[in-house]
C-alpha atoms as a PDB file:
ATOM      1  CA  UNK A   1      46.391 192.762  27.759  1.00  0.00           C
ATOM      2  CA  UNK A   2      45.166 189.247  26.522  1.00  0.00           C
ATOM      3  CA  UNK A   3      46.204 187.878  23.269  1.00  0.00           C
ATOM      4  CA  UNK A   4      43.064 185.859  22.059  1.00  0.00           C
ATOM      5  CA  UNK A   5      45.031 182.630  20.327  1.00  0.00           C
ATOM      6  CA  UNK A   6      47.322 182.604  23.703  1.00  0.00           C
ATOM      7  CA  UNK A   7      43.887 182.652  25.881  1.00  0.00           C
ATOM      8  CA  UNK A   8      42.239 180.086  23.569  1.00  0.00           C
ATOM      9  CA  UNK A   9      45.454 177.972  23.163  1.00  0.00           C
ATOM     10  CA  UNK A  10      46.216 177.751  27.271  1.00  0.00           C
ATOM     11  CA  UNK A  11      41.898 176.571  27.317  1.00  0.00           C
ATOM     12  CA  UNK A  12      42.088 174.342  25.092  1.00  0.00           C
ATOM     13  CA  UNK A  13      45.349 172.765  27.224  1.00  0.00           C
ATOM     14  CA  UNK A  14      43.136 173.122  29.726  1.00  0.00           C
ATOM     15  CA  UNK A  15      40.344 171.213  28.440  1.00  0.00           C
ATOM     16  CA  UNK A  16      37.642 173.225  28.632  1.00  0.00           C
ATOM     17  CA  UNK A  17      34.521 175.355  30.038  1.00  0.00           C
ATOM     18  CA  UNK A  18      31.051 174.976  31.040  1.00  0.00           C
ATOM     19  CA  UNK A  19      29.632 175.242  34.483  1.00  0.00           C
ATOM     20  CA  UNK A  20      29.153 172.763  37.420  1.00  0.00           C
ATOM     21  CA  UNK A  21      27.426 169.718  35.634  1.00  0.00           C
ATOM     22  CA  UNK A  22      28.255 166.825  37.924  1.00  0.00           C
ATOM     23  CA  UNK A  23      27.831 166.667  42.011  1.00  0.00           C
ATOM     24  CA  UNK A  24      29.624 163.562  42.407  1.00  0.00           C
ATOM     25  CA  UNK A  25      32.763 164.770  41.228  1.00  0.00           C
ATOM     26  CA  UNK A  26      35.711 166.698  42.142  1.00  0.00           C
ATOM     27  CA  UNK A  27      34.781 170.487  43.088  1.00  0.00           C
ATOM     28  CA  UNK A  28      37.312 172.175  40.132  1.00  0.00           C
ATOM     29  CA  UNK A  29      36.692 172.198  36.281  1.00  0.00           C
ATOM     30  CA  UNK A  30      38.199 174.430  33.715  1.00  0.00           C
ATOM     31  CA  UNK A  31      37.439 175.450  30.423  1.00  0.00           C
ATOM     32  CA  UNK A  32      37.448 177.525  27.265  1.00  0.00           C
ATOM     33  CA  UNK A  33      35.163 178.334  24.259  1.00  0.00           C
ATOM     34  CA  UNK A  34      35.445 180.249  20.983  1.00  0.00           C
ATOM     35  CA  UNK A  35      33.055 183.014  20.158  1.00  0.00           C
ATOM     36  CA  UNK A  36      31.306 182.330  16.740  1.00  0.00           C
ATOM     37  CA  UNK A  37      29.508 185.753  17.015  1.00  0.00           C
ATOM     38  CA  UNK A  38      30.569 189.277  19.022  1.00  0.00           C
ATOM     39  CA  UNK A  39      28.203 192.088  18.538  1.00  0.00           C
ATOM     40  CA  UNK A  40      29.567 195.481  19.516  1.00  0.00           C
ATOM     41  CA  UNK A  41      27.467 198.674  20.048  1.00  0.00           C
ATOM     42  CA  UNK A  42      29.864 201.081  19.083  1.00  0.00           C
ATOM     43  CA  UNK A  43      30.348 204.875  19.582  1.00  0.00           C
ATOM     44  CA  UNK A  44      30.604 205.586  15.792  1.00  0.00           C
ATOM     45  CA  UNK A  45      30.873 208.856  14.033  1.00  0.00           C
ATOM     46  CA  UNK A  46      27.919 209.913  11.376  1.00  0.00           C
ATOM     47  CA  UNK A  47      29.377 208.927   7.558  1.00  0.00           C
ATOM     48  CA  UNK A  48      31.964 206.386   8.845  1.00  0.00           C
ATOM     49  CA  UNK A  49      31.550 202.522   8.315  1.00  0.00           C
ATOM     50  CA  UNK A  50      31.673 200.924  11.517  1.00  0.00           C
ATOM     51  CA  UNK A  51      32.398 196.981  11.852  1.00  0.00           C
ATOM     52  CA  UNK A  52      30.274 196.270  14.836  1.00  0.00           C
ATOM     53  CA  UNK A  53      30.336 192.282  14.482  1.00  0.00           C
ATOM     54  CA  UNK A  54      33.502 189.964  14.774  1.00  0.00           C
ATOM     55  CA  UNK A  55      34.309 186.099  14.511  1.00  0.00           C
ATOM     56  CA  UNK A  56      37.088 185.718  16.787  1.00  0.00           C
ATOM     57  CA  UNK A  57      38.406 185.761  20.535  1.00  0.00           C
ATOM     58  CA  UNK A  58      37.408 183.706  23.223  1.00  0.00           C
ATOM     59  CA  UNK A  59      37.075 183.070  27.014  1.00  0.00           C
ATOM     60  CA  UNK A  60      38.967 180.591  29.388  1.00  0.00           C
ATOM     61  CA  UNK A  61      37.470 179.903  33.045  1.00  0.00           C
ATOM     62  CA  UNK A  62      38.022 177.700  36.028  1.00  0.00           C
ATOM     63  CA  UNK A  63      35.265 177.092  38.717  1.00  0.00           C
ATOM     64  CA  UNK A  64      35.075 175.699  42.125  1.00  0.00           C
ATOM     65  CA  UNK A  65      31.891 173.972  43.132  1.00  0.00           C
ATOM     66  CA  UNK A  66      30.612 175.366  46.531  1.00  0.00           C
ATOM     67  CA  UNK A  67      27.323 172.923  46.746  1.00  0.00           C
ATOM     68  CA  UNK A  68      23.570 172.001  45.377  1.00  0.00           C
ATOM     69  CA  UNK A  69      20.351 172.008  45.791  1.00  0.00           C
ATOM     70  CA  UNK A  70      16.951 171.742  44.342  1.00  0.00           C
ATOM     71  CA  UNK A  71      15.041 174.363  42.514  1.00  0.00           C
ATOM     72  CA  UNK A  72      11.755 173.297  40.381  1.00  0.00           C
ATOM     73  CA  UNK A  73      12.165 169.775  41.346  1.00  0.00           C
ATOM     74  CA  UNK A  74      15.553 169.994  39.659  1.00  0.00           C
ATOM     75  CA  UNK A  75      19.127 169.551  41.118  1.00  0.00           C
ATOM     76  CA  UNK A  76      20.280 173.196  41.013  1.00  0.00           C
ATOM     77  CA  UNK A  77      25.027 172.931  41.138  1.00  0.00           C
ATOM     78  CA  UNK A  78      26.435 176.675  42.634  1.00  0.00           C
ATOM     79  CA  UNK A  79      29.767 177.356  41.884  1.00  0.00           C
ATOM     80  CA  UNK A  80      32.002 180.063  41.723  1.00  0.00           C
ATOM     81  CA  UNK A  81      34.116 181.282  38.585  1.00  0.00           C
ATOM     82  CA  UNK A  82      37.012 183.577  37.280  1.00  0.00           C
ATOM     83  CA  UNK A  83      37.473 184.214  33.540  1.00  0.00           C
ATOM     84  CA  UNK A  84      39.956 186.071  31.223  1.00  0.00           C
ATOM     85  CA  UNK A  85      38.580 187.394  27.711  1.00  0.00           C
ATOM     86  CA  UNK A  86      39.828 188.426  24.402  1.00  0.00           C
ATOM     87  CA  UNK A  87      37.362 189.431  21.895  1.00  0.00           C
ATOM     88  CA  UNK A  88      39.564 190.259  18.693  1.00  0.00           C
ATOM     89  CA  UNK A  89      39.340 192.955  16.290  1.00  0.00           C
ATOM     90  CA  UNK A  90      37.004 195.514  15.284  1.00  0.00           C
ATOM     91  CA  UNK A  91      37.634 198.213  12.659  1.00  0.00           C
ATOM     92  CA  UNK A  92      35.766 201.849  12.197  1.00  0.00           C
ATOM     93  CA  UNK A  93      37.023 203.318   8.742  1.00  0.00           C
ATOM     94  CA  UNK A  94      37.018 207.142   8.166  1.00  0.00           C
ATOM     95  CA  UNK A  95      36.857 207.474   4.648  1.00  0.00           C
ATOM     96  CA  UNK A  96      39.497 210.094   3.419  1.00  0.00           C
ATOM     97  CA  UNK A  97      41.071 209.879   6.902  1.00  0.00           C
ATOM     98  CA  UNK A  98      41.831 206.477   7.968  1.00  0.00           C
ATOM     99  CA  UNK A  99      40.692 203.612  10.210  1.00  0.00           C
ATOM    100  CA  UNK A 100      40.136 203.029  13.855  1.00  0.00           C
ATOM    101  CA  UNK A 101      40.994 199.781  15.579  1.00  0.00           C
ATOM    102  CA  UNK A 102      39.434 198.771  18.860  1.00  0.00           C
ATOM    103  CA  UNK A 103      39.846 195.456  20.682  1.00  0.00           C
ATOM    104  CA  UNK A 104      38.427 194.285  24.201  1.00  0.00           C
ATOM    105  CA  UNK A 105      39.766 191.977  26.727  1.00  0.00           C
ATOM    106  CA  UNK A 106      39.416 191.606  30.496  1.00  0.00           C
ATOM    107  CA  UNK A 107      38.658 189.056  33.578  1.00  0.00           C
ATOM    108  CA  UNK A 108      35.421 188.181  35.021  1.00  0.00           C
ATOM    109  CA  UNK A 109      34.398 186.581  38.535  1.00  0.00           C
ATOM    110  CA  UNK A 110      31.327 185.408  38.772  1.00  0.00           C
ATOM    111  CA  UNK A 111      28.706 183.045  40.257  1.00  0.00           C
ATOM    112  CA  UNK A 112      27.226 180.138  38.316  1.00  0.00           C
ATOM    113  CA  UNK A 113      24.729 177.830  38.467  1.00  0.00           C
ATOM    114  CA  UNK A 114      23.809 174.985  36.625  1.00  0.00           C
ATOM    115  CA  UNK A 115      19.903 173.659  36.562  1.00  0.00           C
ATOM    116  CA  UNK A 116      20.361 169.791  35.365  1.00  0.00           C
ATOM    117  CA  UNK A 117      17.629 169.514  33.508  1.00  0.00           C
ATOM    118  CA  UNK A 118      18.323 165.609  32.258  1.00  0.00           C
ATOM    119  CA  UNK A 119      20.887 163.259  33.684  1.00  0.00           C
ATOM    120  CA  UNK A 120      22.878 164.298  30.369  1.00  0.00           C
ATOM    121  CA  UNK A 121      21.438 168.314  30.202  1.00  0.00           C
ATOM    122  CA  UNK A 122      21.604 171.450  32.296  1.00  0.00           C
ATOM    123  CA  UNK A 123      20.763 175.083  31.775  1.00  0.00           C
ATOM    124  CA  UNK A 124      23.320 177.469  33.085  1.00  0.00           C
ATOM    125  CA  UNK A 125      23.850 180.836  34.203  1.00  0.00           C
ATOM    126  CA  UNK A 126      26.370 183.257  35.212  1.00  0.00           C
ATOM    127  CA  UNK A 127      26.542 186.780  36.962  1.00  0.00           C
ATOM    128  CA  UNK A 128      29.153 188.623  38.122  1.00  0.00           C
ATOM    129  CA  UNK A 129      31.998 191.290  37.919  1.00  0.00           C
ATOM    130  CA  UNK A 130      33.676 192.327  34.887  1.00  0.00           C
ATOM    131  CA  UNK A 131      36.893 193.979  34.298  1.00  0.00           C
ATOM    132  CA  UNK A 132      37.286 195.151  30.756  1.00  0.00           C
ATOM    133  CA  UNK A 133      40.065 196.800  28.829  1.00  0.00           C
ATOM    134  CA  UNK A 134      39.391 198.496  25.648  1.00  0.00           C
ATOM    135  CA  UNK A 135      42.319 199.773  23.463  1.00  0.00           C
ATOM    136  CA  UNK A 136      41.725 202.489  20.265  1.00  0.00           C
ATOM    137  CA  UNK A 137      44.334 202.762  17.694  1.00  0.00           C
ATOM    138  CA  UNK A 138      44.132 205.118  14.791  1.00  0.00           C
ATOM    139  CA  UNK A 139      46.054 204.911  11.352  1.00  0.00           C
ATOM    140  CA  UNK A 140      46.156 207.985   9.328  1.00  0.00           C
ATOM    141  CA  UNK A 141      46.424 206.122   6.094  1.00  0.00           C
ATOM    142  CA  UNK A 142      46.739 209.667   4.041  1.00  0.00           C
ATOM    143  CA  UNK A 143      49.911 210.328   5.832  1.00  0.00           C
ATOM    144  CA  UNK A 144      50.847 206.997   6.572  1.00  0.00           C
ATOM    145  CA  UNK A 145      51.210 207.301  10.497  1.00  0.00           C
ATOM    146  CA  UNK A 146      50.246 205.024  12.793  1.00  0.00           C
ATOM    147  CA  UNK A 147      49.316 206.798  16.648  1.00  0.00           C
ATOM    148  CA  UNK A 148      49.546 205.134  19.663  1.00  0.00           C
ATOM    149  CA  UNK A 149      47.071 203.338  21.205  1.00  0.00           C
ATOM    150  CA  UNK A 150      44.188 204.930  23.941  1.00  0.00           C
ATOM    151  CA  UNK A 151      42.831 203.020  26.621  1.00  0.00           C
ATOM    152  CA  UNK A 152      40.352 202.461  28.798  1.00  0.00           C
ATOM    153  CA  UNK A 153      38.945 200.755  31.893  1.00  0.00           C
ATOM    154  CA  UNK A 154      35.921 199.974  32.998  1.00  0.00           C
ATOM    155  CA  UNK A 155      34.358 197.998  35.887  1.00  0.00           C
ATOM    156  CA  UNK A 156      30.838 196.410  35.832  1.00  0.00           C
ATOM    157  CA  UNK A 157      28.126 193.835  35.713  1.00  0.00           C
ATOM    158  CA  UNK A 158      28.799 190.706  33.379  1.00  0.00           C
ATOM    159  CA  UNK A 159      25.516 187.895  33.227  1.00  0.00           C
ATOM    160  CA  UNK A 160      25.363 184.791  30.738  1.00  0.00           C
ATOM    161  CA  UNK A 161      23.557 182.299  30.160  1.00  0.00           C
ATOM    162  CA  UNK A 162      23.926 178.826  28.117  1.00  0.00           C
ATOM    163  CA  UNK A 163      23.313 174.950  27.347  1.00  0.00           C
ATOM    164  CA  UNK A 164      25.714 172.245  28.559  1.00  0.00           C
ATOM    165  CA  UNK A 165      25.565 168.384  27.171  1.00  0.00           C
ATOM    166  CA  UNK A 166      27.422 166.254  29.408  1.00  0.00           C
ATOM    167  CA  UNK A 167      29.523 163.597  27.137  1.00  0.00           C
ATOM    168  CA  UNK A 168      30.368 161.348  30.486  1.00  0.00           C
ATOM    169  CA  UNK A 169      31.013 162.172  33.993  1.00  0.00           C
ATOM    170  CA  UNK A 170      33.773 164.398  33.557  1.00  0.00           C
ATOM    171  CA  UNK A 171      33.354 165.918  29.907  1.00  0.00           C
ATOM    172  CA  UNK A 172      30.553 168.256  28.459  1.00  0.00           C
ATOM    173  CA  UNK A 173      30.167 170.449  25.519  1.00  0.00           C
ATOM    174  CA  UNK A 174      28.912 174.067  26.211  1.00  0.00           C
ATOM    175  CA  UNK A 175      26.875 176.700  24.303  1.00  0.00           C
ATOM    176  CA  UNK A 176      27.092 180.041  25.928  1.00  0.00           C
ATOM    177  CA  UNK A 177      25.360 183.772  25.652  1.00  0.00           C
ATOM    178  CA  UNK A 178      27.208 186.482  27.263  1.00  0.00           C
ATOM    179  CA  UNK A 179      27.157 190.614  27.628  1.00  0.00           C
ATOM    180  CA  UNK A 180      29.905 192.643  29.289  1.00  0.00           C
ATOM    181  CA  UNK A 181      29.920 196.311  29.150  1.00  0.00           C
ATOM    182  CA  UNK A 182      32.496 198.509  27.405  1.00  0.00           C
ATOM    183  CA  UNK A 183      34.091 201.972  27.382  1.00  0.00           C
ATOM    184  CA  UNK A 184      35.954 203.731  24.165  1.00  0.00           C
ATOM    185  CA  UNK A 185      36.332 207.372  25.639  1.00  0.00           C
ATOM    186  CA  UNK A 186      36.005 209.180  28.374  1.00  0.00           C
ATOM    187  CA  UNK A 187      32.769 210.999  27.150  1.00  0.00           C
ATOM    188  CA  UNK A 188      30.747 207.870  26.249  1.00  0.00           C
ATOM    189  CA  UNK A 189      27.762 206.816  27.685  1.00  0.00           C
ATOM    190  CA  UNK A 190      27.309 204.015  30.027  1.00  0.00           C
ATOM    191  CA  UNK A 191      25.275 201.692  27.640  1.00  0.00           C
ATOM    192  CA  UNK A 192      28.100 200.220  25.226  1.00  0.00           C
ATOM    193  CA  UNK A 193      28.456 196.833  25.634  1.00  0.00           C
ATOM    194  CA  UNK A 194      29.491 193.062  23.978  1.00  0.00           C
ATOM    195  CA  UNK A 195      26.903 190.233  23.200  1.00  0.00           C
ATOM    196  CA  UNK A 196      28.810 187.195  22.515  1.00  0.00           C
ATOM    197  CA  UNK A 197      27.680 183.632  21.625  1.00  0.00           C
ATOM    198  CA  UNK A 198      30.424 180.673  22.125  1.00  0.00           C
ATOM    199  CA  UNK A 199      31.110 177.013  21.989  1.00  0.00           C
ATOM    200  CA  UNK A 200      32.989 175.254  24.026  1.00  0.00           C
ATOM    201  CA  UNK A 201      33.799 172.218  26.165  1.00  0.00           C
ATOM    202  CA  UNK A 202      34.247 171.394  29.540  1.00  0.00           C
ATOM    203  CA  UNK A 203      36.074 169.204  31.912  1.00  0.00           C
ATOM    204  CA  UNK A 204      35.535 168.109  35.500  1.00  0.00           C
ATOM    205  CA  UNK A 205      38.159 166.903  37.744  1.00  0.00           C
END
């Protein structure tokens, strides 16, 4: 669906994520971020070797500011969000039989907030709806075939959380934490999911 160095090439064009970190500007921002850490929870078969970590992918977002207010003393920016994913590549290898591919990309909406903590600091948070797409391919490396690709949907709650360190009035550089669910077969349970941790930057109009 998403390619991840298309998705990470239009951000960084783009100039970059975070949420709403300054009032006095312009309600839109955009951004992107590259995830230095995926953890998958994966529905792997006893005796194979399942890669359930990954170093690639990203995550591109714009925003709209809808308004502040205060919480804890604290000027507390709401905004709205949509997102589009790519996590990269996992791999579960079958010894004797072959190897299983399975990737994950989507779109998320979502509303964020962003708790300014210092003129230069805030603390942000996102929760939302997530679509996610996650695609299985096996190769039978014995016989040398390669079968098509399985997919699946899946529709459900997406939250994140994360630093942002505002640079000057219109850039900032972001530090995020996020889960999205995920679905490999129709028989799987409902608790397979991503944890991703990203860096980024963001720009204010």
């Amino acid at each position: 669906m998403f390619n991840s160095h298309r998705i990470l090439c239009a951000g960084l064009l783009a100039l970059a994520a975070g949420g709403a970190t300054a009032a006095d500007l312009s309600p839109g921002y955009v951004g992107a971020s590259y995830n230095v850490g995926t953890s998958y929870t994966l529905p792997c078969t006893g005796g194979d070797e399942c890669q359930t970590q990954a170093h690639s992918g990203g995550k591109v977002y714009a925003g709209y500011t809808l308004g502040a207010d205060t919480l804890f003393g604290m000027d507390d920016i709401h905004a709205i969000e949509f997102g589009l994913f790519d996590f990269g590549r996992v791999r579960e290898v079958m010894p004797g039989f072959g190897y299983m591919n399975r990737s994950v990309s989507g779109a998320t909406l979502t509303y964020a907030s962003a708790l300014k903590l210092s003129d230069a600091w805030s603390f942000d948070t996102r929760f939302g709806l997530a679509y996610v797409r996650s695609k299985s391919n096996f190769v039978d490396t014995e016989h040398g075939i390669t079968y098509d690709s399985s997919t699946h949907i899946k529709f459900g709650p997406t939250a994140g959380l994360g630093l942002a360190y505002a640079l000057d009035k219109h850039w900032a550089l972001t530090a995020d934490a996020d889960y999205l669910p995920i679905k490999f077969g129709s028989g799987e349970p409902s608790s397979h999911h991503v944890n991703t941790i990203s860096l980024g930057a963001a720009y204010h109009f």
